[in-house]
C-alpha atoms as a PDB file:
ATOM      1  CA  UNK A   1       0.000   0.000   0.000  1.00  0.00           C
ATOM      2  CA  UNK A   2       1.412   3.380  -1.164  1.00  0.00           C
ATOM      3  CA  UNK A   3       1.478   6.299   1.294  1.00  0.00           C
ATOM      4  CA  UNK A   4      -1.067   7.966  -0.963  1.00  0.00           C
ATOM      5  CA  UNK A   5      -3.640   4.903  -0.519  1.00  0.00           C
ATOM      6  CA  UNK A   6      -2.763   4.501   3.396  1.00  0.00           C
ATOM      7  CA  UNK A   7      -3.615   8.348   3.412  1.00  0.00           C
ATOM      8  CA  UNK A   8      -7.030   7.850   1.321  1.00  0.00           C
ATOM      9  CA  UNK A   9      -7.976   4.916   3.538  1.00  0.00           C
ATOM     10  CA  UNK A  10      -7.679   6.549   6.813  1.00  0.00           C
ATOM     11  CA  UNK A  11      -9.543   9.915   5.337  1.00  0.00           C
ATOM     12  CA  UNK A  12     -12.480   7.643   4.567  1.00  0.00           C
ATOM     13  CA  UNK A  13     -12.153   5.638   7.836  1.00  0.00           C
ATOM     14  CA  UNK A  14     -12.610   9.470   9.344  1.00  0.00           C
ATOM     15  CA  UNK A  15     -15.141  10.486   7.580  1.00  0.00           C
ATOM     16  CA  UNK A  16     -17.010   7.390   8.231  1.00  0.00           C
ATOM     17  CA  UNK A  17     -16.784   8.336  11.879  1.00  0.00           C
ATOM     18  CA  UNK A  18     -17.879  12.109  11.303  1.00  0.00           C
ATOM     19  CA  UNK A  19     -21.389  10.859   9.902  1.00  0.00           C
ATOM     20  CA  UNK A  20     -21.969   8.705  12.232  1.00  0.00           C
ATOM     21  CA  UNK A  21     -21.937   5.714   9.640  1.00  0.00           C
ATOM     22  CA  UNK A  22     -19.418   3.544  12.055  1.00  0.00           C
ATOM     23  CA  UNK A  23     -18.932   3.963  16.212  1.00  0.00           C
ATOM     24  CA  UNK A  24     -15.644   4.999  18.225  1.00  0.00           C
ATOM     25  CA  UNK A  25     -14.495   1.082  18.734  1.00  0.00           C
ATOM     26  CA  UNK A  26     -15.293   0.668  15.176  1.00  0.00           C
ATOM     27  CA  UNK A  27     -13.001   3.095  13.917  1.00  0.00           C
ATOM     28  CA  UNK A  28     -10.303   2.320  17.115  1.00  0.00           C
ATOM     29  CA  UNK A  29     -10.552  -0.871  15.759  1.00  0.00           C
ATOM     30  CA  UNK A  30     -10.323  -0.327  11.542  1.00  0.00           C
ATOM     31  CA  UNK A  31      -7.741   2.549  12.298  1.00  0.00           C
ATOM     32  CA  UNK A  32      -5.288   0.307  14.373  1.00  0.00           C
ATOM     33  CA  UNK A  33      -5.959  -2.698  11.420  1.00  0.00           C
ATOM     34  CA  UNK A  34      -4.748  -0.062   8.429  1.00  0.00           C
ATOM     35  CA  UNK A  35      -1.536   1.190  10.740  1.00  0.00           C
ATOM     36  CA  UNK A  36      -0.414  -1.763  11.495  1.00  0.00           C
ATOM     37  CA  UNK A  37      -0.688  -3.663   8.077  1.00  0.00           C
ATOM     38  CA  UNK A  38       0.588  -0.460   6.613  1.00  0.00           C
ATOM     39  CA  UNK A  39       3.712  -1.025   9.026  1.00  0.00           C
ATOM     40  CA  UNK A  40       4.142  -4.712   8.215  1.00  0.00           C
ATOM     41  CA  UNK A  41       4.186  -3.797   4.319  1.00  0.00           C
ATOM     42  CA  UNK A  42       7.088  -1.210   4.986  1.00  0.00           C
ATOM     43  CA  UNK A  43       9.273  -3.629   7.259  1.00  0.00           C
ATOM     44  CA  UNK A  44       9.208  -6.306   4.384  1.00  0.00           C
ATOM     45  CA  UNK A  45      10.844  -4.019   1.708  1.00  0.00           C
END
């Protein structure tokens, strides 16, 4: 995953949250999923 797409991921995760469309574990929970397997991608290259 390129910064770019990490970036657009976590934007939509946010808005998500703004409207109400997901909960604060929800997007605890999603947030922590796309940092971490963002990390794990970098520390392979």
């Amino acid at each position: 995953m390129t910064r770019e797409e990490l970036k657009a991921q976590i934007e939509e995760l946010m808005r998500q949250y703004a409207d109400e469309e997901i909960d604060g574990a929800t997007y605890a929970e999603r947030m922590m999923e796309l940092t971490t397997s963002a990390r794990d991608e970098n520390d392979d290259d």
